[in-house]
C-alpha atoms as a PDB file:
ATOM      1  CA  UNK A   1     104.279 -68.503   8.130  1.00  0.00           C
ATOM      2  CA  UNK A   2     104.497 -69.543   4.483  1.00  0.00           C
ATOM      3  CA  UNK A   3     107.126 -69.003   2.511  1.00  0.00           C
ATOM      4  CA  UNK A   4     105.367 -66.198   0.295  1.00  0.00           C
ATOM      5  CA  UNK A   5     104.177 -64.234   3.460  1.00  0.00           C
ATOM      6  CA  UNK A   6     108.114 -64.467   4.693  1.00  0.00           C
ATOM      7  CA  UNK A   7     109.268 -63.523   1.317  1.00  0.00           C
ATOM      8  CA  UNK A   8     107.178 -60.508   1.116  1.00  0.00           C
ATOM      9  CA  UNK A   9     108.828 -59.047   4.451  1.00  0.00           C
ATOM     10  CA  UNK A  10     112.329 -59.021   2.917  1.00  0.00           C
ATOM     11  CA  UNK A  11     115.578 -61.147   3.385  1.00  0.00           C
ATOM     12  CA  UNK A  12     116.497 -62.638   6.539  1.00  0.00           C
ATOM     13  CA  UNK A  13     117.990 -60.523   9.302  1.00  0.00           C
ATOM     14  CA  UNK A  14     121.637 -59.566   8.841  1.00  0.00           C
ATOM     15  CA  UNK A  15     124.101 -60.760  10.903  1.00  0.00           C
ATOM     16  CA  UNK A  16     126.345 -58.257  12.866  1.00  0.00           C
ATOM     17  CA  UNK A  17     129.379 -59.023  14.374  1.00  0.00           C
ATOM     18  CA  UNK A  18     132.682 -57.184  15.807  1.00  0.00           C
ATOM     19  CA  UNK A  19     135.112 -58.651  13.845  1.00  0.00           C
ATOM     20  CA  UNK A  20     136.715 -57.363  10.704  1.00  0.00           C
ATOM     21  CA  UNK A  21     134.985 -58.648   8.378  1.00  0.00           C
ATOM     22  CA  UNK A  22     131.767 -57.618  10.095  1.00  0.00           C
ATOM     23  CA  UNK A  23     133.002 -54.258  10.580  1.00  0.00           C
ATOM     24  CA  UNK A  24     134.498 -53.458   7.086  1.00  0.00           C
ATOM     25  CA  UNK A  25     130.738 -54.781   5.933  1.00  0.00           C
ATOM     26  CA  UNK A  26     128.899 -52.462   7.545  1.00  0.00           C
ATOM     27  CA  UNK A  27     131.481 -49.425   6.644  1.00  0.00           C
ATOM     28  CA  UNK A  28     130.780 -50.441   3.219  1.00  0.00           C
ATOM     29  CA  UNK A  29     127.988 -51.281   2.898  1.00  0.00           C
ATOM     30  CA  UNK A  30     127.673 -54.337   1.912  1.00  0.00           C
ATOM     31  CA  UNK A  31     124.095 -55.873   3.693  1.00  0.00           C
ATOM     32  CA  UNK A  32     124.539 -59.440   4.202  1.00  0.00           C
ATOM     33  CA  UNK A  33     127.781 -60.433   2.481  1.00  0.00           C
ATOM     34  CA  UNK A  34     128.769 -61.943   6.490  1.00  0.00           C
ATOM     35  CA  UNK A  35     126.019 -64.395   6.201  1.00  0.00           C
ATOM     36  CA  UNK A  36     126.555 -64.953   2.015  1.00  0.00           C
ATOM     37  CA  UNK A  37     130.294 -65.942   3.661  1.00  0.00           C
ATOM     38  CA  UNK A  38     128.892 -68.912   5.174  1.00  0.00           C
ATOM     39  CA  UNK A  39     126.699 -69.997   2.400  1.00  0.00           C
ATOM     40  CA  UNK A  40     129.804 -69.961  -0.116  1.00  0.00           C
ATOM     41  CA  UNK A  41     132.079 -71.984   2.336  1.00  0.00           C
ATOM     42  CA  UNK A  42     129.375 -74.724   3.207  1.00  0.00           C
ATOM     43  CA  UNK A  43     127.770 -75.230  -0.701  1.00  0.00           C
ATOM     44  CA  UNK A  44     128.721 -78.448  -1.756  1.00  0.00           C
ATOM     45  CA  UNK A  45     130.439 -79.240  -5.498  1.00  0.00           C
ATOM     46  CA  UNK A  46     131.989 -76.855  -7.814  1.00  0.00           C
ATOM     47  CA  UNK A  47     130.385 -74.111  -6.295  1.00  0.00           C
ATOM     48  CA  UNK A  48     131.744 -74.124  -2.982  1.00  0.00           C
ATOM     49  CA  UNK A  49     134.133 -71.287  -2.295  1.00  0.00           C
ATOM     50  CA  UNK A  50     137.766 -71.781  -0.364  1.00  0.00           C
ATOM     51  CA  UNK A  51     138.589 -69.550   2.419  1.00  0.00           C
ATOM     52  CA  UNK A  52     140.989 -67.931  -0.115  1.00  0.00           C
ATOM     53  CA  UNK A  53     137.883 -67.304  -2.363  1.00  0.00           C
ATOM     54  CA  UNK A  54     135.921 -66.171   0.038  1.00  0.00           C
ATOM     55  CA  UNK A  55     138.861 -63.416   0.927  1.00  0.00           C
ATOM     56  CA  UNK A  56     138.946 -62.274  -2.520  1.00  0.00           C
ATOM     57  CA  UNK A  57     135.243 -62.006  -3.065  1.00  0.00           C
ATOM     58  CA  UNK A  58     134.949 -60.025   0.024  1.00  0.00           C
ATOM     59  CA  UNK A  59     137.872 -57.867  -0.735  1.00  0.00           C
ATOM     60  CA  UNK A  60     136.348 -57.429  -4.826  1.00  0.00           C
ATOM     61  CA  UNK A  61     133.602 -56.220  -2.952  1.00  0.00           C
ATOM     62  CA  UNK A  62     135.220 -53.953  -0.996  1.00  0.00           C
ATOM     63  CA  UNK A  63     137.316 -52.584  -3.949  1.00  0.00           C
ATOM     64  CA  UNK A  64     133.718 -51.892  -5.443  1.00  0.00           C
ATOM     65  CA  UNK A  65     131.842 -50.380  -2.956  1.00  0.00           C
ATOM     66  CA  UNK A  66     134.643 -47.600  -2.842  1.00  0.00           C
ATOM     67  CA  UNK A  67     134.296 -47.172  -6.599  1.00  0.00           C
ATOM     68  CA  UNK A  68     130.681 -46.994  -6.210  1.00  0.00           C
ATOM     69  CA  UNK A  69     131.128 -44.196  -3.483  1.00  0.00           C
ATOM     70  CA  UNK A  70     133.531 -42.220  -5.408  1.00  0.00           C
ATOM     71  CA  UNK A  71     130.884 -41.582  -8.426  1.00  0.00           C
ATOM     72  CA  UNK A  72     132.886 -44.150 -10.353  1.00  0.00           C
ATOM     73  CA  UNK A  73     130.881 -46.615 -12.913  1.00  0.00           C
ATOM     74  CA  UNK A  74     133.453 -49.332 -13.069  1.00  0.00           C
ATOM     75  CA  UNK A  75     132.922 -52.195 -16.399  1.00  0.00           C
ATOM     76  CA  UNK A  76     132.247 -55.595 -16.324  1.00  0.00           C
ATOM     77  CA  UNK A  77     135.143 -57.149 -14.949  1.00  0.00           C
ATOM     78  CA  UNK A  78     137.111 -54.037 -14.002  1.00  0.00           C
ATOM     79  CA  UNK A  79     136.590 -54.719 -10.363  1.00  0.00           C
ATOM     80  CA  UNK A  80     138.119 -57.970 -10.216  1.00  0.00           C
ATOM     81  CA  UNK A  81     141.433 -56.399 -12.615  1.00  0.00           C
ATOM     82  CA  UNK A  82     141.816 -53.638 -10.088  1.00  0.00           C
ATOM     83  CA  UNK A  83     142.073 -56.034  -7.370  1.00  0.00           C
ATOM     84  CA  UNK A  84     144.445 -57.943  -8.968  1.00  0.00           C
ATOM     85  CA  UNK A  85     146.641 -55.262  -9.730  1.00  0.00           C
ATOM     86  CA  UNK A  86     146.586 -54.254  -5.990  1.00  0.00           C
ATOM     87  CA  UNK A  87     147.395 -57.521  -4.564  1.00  0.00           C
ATOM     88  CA  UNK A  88     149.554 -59.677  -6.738  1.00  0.00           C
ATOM     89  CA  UNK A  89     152.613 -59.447  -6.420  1.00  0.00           C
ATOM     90  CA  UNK A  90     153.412 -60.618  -9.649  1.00  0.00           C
ATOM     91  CA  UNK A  91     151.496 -57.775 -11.655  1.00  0.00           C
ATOM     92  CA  UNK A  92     153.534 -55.236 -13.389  1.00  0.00           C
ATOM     93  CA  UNK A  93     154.481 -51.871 -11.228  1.00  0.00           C
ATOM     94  CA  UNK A  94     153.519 -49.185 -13.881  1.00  0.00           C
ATOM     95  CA  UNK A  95     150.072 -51.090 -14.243  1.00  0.00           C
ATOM     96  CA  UNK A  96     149.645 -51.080 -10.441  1.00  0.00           C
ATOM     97  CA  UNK A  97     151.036 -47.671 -10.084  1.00  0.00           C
ATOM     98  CA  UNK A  98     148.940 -46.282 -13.025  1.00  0.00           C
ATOM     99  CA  UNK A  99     145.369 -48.343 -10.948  1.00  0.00           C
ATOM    100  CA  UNK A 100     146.774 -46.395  -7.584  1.00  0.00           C
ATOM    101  CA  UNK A 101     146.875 -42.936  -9.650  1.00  0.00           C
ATOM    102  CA  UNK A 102     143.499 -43.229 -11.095  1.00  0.00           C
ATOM    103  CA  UNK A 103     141.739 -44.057  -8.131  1.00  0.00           C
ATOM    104  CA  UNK A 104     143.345 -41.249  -5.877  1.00  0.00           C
ATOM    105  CA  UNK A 105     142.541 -39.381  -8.645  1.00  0.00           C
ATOM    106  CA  UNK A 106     138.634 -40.503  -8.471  1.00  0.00           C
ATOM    107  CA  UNK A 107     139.007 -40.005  -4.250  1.00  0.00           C
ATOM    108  CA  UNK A 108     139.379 -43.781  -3.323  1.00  0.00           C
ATOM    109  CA  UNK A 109     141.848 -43.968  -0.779  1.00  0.00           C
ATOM    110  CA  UNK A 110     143.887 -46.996  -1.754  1.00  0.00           C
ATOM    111  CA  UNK A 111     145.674 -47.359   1.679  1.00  0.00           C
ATOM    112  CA  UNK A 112     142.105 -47.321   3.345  1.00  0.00           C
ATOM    113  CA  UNK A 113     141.076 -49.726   0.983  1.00  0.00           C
ATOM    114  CA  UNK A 114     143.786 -51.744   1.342  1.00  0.00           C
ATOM    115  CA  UNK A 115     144.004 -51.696   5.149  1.00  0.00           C
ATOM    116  CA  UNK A 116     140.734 -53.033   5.235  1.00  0.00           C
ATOM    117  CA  UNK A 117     141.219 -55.965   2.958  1.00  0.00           C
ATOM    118  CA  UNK A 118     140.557 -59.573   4.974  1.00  0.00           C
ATOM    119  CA  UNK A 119     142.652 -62.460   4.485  1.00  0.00           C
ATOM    120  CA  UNK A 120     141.563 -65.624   4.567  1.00  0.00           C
ATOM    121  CA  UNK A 121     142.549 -66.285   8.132  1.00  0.00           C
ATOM    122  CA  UNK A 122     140.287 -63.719   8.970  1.00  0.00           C
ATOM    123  CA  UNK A 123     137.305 -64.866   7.074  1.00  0.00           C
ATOM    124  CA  UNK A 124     138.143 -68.446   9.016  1.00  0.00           C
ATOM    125  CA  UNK A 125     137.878 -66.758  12.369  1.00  0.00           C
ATOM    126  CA  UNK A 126     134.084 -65.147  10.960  1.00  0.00           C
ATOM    127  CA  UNK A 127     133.045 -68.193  10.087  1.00  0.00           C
ATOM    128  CA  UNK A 128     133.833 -70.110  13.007  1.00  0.00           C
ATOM    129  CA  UNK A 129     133.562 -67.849  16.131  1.00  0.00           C
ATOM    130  CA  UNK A 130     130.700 -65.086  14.563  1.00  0.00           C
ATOM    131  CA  UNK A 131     128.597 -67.493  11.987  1.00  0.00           C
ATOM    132  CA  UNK A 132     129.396 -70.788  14.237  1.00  0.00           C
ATOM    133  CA  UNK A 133     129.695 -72.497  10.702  1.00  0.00           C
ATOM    134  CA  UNK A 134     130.995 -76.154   9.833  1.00  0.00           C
ATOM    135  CA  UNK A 135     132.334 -77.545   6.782  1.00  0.00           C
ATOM    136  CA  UNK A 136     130.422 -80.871   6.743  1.00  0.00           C
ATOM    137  CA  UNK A 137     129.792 -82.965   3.598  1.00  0.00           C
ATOM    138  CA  UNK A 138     126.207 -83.389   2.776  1.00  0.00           C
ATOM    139  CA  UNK A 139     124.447 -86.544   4.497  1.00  0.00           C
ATOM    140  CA  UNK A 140     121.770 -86.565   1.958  1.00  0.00           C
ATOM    141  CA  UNK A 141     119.408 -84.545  -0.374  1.00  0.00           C
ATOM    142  CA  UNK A 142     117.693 -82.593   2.131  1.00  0.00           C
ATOM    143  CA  UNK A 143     121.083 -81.258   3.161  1.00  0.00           C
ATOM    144  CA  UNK A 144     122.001 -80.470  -0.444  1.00  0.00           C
ATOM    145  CA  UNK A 145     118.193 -78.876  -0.842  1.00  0.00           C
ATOM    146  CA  UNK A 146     118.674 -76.422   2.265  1.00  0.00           C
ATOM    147  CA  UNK A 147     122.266 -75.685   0.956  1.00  0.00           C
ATOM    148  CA  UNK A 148     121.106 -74.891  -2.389  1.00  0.00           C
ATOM    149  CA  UNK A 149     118.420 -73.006  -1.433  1.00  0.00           C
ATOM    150  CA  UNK A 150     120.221 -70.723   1.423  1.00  0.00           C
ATOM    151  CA  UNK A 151     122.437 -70.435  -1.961  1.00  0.00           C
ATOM    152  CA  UNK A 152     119.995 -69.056  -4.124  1.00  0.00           C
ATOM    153  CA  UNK A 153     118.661 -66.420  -1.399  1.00  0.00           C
ATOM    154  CA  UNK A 154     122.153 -65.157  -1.072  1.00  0.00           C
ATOM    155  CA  UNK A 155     122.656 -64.438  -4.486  1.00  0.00           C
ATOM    156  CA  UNK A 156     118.831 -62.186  -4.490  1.00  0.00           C
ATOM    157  CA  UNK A 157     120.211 -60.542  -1.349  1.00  0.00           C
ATOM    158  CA  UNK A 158     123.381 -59.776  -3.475  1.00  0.00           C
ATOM    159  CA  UNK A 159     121.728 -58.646  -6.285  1.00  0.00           C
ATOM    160  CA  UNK A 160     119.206 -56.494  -3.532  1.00  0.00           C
ATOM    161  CA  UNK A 161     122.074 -54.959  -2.589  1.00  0.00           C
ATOM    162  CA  UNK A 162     123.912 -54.228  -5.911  1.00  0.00           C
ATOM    163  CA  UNK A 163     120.095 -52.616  -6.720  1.00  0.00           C
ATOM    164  CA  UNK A 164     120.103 -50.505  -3.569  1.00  0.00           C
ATOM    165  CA  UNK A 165     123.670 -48.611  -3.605  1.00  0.00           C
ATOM    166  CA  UNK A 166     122.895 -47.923  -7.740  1.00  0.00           C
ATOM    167  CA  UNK A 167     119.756 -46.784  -6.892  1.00  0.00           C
ATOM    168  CA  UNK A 168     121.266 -44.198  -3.839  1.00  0.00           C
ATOM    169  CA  UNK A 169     124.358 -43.457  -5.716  1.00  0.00           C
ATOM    170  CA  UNK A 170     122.334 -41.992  -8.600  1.00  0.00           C
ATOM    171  CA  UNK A 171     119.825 -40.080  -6.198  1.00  0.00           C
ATOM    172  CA  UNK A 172     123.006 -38.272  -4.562  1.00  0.00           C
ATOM    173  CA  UNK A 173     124.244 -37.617  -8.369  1.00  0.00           C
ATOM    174  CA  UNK A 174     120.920 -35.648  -8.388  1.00  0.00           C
ATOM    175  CA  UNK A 175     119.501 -37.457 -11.320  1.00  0.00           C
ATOM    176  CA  UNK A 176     116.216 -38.523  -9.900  1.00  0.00           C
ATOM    177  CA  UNK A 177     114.540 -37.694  -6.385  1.00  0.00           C
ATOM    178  CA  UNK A 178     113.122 -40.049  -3.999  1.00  0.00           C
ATOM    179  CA  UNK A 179     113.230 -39.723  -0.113  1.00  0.00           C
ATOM    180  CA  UNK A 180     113.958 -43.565   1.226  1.00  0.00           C
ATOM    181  CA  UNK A 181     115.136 -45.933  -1.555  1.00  0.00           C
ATOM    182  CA  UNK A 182     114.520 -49.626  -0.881  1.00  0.00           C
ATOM    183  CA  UNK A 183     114.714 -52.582  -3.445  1.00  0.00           C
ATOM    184  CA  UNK A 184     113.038 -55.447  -3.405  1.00  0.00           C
ATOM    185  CA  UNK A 185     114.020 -58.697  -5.381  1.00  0.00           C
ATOM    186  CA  UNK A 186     111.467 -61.526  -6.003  1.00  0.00           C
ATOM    187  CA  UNK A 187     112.823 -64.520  -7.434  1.00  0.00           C
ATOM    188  CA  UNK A 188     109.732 -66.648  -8.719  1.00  0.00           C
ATOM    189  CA  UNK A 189     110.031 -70.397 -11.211  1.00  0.00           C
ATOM    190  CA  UNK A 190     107.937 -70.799 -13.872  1.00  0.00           C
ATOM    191  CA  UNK A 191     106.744 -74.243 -15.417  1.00  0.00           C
ATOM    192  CA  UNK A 192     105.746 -73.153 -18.525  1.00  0.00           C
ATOM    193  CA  UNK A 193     103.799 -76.418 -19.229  1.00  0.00           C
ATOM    194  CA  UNK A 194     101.668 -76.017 -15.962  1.00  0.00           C
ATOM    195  CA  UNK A 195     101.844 -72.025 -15.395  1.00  0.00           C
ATOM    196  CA  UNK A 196     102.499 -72.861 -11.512  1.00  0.00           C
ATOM    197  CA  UNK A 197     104.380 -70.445 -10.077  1.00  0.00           C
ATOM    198  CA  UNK A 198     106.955 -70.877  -7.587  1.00  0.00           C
ATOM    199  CA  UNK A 199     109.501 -69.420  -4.843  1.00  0.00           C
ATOM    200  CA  UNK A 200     113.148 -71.572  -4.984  1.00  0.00           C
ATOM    201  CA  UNK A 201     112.179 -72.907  -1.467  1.00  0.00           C
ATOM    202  CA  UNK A 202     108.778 -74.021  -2.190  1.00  0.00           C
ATOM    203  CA  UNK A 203     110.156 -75.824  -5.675  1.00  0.00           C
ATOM    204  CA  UNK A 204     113.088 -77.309  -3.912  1.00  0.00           C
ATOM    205  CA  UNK A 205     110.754 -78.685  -0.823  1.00  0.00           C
ATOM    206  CA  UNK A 206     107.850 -79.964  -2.613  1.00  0.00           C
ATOM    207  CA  UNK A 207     110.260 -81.471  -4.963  1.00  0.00           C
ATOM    208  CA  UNK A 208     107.884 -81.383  -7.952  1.00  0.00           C
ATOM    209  CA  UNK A 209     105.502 -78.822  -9.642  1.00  0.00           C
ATOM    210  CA  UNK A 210     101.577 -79.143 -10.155  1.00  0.00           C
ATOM    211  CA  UNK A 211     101.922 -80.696 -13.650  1.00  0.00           C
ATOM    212  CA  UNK A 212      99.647 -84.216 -13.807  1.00  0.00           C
ATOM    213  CA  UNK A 213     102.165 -86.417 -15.767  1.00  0.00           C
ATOM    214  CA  UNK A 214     105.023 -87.887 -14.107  1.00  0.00           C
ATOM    215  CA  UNK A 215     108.128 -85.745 -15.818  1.00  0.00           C
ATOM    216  CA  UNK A 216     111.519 -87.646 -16.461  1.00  0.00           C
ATOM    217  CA  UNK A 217     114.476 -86.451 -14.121  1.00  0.00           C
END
């Protein structure tokens, strides 16, 4: 199958597991975050994630979903400050207090929410016993092109997803009607010398595009 045809049927399958953090994804909804897990923990360079980063960004996205569910729009950033304020220790009580009031207020449950935060011992345990994923240091660059590519397909499944519980959020509000929502992201690279058009994986394999000069690197 080529990599347009597999494209066109969607991302790859989720993964579903009985542990925590698979179970606290799917009561979110939160598609494939278990699977973006791995890709996060085994990028290489100053992208890769720490099990502590990978905690937070799972719990963020926790925090978020229940926003989302409540009807609540929250600003750029405002996810991450509300998390902050309900896990560090160090953040002023009236601010903390005053992030617990509003979203009772809104109908988030904050002791839900916070009951079903991960820590990073948990993610560990995901990774190893559900995902069967390895740290390992890349051996080369077809390594780094795989990694880099199962990168960029997490981040379109995120942004799928992000699309997909707007999208249902405002049907429920009642502002638009449609019976089965479903997005779709296609993520396609342009040479704008060449007009070849590309998916990430094709790009990253062939390792060139259809141009006939040899480009610098």
């Amino acid at each position: 199958m080529t990599d347009e045809a597999a494209s066109l049927r969607g991302p790859p399958p989720r993964v579903h597991c009985g542990c925590k953090v698979g179970s606290v994804a799917d009561r979110y909804g939160l598609g494939d975050i278990s699977r973006e897990l791995g890709v996060l923990w085994t990028t290489e360079g100053e992208d890769r994630y720490s099990l502590r980063e990978l905690a937070d960004h799972f719990n963020q996205r926790v925090v978020e979903s229940a926003m989302f569910d409540a009807g609540m729009n929250p600003l750029e950033g405002e996810v991450e400050n509300v998390y902050r304020l309900l896990t560090d220790e160090e953040s002023s009580a009236g601010h903390r207090v005053q992030a617990e009031n509003r979203l009772e207020f809104e109908g988030v449950s904050v002791a839900e929410v916070r009951d079903d935060f991960v820590t990073h011992q948990t993610v560990y345990r995901h990774l190893k016993n559900c995902l069967e994923e390895e740290y390992e240091r890349e051996t080369g660059p077809s390594s780094r092109v795989e990694r880099d590519v199962d990168r960029i397909e997490a981040f379109r499944n995120r942004i799928r997803v992000v699309v997909d519980e707007t999208v249902r959020r405002l049907r429920d509000a009642g502002l638009f009607s449609i019976a089965s929502p479903s997005a779709y992201v296609e993520i396609r690279i342009l040479c704008e010398e060449c007009g070849a058009r590309y998916t990430p994986r094709e790009l990253l394999e062939r390792d060139r595009c259809d141009c006939p000069v040899e480009l610098d690197r």
